[in-house]
PDB file of N, CA and C in Angstrom:
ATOM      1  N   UNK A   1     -41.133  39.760  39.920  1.00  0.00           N
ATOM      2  CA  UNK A   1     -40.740  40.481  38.746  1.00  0.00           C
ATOM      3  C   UNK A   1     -42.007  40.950  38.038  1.00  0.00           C
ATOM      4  N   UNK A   2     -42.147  42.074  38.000  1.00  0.00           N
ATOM      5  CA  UNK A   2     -42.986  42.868  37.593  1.00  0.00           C
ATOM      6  C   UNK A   2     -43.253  42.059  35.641  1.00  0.00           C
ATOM      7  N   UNK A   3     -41.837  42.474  35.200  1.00  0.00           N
ATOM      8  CA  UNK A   3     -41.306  42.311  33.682  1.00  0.00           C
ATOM      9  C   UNK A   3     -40.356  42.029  34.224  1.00  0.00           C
ATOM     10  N   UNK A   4     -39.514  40.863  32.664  1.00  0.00           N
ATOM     11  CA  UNK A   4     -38.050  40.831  32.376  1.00  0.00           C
ATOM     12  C   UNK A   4     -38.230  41.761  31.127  1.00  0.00           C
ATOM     13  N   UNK A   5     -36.970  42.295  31.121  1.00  0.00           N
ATOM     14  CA  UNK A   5     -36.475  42.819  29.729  1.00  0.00           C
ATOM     15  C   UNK A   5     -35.525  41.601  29.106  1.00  0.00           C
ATOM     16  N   UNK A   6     -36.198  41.252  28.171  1.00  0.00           N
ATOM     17  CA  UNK A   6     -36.200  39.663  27.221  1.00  0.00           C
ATOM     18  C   UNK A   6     -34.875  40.286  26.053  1.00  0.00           C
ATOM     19  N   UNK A   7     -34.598  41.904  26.306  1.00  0.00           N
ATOM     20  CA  UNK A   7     -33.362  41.664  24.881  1.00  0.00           C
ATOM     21  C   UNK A   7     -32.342  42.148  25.914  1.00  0.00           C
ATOM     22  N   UNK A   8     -32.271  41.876  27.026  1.00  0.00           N
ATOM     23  CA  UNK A   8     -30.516  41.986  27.535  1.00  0.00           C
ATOM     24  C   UNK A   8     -30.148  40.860  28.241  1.00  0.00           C
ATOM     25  N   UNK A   9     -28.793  41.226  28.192  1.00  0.00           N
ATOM     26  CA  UNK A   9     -28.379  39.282  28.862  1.00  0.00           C
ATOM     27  C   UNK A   9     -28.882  39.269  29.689  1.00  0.00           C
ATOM     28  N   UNK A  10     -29.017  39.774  31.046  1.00  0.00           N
ATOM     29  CA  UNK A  10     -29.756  39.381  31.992  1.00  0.00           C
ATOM     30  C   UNK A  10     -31.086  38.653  32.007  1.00  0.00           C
ATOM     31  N   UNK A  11     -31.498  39.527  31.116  1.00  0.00           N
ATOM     32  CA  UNK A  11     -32.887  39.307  31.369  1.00  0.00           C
ATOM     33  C   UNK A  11     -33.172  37.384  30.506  1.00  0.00           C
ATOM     34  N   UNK A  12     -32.527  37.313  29.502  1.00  0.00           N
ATOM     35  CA  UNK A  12     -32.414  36.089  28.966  1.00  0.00           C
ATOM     36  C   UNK A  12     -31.953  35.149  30.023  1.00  0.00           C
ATOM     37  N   UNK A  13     -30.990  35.592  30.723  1.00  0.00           N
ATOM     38  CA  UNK A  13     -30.243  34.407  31.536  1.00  0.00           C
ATOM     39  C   UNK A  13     -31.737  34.142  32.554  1.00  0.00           C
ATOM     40  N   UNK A  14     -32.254  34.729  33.078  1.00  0.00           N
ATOM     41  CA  UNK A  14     -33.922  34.831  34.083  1.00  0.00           C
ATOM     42  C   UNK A  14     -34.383  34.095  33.285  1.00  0.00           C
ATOM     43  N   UNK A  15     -34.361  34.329  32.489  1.00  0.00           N
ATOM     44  CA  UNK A  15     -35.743  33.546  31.182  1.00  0.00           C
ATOM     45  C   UNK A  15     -35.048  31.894  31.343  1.00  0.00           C
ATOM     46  N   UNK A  16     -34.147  31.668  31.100  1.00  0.00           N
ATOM     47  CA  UNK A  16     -33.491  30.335  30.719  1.00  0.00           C
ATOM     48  C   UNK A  16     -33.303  30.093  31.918  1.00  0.00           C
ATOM     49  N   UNK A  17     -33.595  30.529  33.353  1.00  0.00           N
ATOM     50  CA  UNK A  17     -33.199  30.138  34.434  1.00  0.00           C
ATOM     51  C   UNK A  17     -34.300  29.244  34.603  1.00  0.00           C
ATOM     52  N   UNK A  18     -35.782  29.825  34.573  1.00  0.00           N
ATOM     53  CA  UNK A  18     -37.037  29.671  34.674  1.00  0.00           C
ATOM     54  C   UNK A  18     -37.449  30.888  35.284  1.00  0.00           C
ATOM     55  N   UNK A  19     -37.317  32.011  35.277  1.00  0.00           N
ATOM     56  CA  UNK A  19     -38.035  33.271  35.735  1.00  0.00           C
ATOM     57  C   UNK A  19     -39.227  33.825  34.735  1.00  0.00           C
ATOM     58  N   UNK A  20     -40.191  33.915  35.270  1.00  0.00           N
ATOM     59  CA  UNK A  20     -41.293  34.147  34.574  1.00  0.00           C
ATOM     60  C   UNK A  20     -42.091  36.069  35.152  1.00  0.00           C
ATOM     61  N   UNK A  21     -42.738  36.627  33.994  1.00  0.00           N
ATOM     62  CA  UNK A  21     -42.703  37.840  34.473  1.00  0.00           C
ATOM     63  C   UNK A  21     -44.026  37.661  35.170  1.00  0.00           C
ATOM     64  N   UNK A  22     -44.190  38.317  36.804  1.00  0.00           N
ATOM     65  CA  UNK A  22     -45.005  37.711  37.883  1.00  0.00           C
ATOM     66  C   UNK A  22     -44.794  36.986  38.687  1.00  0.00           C
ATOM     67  N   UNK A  23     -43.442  36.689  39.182  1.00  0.00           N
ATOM     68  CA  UNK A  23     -43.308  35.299  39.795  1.00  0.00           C
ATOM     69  C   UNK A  23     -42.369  36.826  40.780  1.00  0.00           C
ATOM     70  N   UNK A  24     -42.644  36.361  42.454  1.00  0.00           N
ATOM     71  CA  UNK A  24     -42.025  37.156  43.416  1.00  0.00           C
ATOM     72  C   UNK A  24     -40.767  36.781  44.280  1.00  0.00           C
ATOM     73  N   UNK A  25     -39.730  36.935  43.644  1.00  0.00           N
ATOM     74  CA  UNK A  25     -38.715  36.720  44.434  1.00  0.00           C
ATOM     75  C   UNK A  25     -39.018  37.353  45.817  1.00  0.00           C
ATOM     76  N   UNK A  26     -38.439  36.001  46.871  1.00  0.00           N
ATOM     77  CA  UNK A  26     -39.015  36.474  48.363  1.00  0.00           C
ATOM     78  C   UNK A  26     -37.317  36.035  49.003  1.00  0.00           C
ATOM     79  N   UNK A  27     -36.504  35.270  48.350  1.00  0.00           N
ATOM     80  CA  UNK A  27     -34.701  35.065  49.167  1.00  0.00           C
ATOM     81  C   UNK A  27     -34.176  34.824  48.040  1.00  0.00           C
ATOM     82  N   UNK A  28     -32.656  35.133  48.124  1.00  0.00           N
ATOM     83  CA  UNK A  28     -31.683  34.751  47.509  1.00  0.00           C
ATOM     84  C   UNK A  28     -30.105  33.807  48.751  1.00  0.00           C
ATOM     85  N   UNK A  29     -30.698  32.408  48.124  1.00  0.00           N
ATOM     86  CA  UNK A  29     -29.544  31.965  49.092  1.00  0.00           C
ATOM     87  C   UNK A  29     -29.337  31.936  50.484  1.00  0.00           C
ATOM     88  N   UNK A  30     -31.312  31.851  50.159  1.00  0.00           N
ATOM     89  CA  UNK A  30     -31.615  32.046  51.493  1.00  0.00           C
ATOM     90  C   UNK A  30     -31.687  32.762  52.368  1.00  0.00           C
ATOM     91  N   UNK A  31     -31.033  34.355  51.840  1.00  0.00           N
ATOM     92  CA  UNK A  31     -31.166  35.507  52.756  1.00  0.00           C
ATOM     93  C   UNK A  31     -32.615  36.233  52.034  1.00  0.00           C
ATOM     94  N   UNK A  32     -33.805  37.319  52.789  1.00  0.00           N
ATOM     95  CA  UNK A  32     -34.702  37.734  52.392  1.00  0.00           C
ATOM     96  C   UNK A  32     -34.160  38.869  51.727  1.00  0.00           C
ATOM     97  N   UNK A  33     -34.951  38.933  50.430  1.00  0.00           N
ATOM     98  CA  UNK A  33     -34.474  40.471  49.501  1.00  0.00           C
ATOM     99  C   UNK A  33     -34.912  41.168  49.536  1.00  0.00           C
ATOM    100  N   UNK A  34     -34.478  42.691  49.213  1.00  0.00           N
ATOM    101  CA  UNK A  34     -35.658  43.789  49.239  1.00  0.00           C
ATOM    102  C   UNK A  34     -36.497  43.711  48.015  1.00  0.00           C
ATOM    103  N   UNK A  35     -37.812  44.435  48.139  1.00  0.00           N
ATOM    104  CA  UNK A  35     -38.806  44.320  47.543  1.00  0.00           C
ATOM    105  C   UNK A  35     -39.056  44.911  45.886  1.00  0.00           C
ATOM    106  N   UNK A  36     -38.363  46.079  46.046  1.00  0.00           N
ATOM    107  CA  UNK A  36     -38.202  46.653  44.897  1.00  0.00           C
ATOM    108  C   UNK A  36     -36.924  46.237  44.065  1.00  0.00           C
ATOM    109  N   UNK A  37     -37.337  46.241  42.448  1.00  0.00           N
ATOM    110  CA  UNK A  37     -36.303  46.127  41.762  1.00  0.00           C
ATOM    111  C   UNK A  37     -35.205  46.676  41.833  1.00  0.00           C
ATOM    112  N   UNK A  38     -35.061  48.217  41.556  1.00  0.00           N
ATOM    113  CA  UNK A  38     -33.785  48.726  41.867  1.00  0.00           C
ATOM    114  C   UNK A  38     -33.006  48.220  43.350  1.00  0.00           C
ATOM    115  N   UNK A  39     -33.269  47.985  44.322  1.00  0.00           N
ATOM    116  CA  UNK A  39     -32.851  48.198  45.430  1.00  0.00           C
ATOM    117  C   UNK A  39     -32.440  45.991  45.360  1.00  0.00           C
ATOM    118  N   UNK A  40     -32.751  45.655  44.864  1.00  0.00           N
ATOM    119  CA  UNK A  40     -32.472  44.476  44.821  1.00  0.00           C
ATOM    120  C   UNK A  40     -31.561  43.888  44.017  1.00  0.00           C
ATOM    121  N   UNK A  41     -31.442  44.578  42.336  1.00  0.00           N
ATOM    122  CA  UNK A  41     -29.861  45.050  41.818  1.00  0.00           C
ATOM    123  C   UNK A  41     -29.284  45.472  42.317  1.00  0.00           C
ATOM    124  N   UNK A  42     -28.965  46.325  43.390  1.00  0.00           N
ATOM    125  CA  UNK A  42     -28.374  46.861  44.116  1.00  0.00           C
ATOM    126  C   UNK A  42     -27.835  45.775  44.850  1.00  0.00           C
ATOM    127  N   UNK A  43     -28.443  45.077  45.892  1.00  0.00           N
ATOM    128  CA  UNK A  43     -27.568  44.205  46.730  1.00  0.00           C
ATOM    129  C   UNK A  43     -27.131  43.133  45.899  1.00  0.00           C
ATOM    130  N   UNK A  44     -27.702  42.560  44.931  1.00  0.00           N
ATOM    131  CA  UNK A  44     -26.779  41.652  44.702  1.00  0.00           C
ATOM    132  C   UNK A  44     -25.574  42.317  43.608  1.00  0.00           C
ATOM    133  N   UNK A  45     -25.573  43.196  43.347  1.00  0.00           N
ATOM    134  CA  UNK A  45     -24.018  44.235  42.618  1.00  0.00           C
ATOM    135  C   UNK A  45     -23.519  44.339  44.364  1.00  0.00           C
ATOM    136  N   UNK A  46     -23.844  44.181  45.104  1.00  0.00           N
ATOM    137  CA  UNK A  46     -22.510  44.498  46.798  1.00  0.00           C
ATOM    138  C   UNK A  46     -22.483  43.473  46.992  1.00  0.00           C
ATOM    139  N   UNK A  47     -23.696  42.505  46.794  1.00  0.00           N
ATOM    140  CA  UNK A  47     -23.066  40.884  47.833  1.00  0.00           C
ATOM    141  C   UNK A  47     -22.417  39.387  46.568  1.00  0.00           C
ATOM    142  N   UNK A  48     -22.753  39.996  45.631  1.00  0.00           N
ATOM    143  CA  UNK A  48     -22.074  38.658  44.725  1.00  0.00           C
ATOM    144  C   UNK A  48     -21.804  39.155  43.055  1.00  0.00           C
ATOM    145  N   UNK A  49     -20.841  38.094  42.691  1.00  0.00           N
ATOM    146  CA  UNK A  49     -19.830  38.247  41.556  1.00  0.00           C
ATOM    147  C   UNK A  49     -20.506  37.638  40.013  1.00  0.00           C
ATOM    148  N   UNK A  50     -20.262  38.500  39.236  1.00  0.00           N
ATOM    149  CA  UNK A  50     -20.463  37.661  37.707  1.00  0.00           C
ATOM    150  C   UNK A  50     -19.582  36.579  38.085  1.00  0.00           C
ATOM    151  N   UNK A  51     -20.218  35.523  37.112  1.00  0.00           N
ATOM    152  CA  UNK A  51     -20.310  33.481  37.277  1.00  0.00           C
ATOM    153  C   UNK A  51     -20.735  32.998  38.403  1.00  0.00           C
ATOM    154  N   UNK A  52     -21.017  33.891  39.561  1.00  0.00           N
ATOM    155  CA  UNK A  52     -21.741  33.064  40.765  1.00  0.00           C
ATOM    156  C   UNK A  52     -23.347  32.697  40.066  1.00  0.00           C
ATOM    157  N   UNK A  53     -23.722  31.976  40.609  1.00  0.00           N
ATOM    158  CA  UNK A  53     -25.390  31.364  40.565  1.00  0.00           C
ATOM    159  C   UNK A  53     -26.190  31.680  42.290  1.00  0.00           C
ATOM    160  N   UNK A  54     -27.216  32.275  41.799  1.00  0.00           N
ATOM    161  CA  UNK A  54     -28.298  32.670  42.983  1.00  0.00           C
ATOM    162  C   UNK A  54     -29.109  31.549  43.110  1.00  0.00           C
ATOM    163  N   UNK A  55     -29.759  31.036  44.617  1.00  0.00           N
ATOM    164  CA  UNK A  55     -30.796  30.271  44.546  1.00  0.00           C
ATOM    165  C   UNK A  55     -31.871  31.067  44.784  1.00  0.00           C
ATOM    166  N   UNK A  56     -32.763  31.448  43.545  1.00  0.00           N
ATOM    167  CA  UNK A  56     -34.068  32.423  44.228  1.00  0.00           C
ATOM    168  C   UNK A  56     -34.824  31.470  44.722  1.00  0.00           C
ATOM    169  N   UNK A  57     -35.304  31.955  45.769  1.00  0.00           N
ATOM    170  CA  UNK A  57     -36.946  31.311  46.285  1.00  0.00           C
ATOM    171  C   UNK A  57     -38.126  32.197  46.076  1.00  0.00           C
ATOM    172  N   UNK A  58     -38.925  31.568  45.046  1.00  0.00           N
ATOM    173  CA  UNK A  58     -39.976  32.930  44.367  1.00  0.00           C
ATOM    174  C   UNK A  58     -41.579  31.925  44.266  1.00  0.00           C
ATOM    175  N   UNK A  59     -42.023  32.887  44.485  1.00  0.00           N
ATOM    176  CA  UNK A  59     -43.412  32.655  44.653  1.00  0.00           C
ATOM    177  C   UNK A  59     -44.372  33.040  43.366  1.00  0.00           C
ATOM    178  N   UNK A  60     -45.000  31.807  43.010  1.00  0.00           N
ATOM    179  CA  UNK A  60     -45.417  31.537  41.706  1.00  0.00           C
ATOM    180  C   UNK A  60     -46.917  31.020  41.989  1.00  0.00           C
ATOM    181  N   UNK A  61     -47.665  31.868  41.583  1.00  0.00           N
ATOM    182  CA  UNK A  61     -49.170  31.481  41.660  1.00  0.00           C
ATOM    183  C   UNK A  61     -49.379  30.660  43.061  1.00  0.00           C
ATOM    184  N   UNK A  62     -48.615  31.337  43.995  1.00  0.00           N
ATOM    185  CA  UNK A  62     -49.181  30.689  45.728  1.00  0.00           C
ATOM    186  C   UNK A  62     -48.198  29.775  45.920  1.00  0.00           C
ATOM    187  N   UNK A  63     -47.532  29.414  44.935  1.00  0.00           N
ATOM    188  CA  UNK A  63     -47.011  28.109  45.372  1.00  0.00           C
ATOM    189  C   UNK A  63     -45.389  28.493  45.565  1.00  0.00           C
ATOM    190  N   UNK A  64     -44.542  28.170  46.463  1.00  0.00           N
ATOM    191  CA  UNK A  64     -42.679  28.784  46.382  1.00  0.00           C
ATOM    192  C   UNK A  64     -41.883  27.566  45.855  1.00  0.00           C
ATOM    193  N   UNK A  65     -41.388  28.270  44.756  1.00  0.00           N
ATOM    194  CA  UNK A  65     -40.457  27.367  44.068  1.00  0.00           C
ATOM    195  C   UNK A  65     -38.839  27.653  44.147  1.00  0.00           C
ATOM    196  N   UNK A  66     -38.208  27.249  43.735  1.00  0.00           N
ATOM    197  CA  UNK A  66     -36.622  27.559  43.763  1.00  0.00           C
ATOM    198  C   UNK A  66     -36.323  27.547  42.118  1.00  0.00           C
ATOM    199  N   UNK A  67     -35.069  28.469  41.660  1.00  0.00           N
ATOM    200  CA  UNK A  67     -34.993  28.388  40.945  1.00  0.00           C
ATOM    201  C   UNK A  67     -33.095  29.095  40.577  1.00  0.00           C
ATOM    202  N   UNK A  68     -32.470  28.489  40.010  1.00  0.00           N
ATOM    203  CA  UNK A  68     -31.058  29.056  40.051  1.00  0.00           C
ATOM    204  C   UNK A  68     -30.533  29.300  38.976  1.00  0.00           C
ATOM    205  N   UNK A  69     -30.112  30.733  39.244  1.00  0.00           N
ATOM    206  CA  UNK A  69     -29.848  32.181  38.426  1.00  0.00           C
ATOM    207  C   UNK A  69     -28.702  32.185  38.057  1.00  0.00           C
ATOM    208  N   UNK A  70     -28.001  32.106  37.225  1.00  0.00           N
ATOM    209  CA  UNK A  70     -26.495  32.346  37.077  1.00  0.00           C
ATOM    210  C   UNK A  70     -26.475  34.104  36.949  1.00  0.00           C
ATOM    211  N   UNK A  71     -25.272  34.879  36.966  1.00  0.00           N
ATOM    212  CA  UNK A  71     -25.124  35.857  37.417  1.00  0.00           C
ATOM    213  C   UNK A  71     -24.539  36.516  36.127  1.00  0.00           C
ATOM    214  N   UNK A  72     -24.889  36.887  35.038  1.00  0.00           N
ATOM    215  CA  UNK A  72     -24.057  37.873  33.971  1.00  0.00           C
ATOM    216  C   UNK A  72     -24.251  39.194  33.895  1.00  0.00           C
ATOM    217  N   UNK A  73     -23.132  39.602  33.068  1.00  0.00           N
ATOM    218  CA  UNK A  73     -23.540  41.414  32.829  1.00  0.00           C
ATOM    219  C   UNK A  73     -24.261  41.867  31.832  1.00  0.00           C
TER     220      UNK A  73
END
């Protein structure tokens, strides 16, 4: 994540997940994501539902952490 945008729900729900701006989502749930932002809203608006939770696996200063996303609009 390049940036969160800190005044929409989303971006709060990232924040309270533990998403930090700089940290590289590399899977969701274990499948690999695409790289760019848009295109990565994108699949998860086709592959999963508001109230599901994502497990990101994101890469944080070298090191891969997990971290789980609940899903709002």
């Amino acid at each position: 994540m390049k940036w969160i945008n800190r005044g929409t729900t989303a971006g709060k729900a990232a924040v309270n997940a533990g998403l930090r701006n700089g940290d590289v989502v590399i899977a969701a749930n274990g499948v690999a994501v695409p790289e760019n932002n848009a295109a990565f809203n994108t699949w998860v608006k086709l592959n999963h539902e508001v109230g599901e939770a994502l497990e990101l696996s994101v890469l944080r200063g070298g090191k891969k952490i997990v971290i789980e996303l609940p899903l709002v609009e």
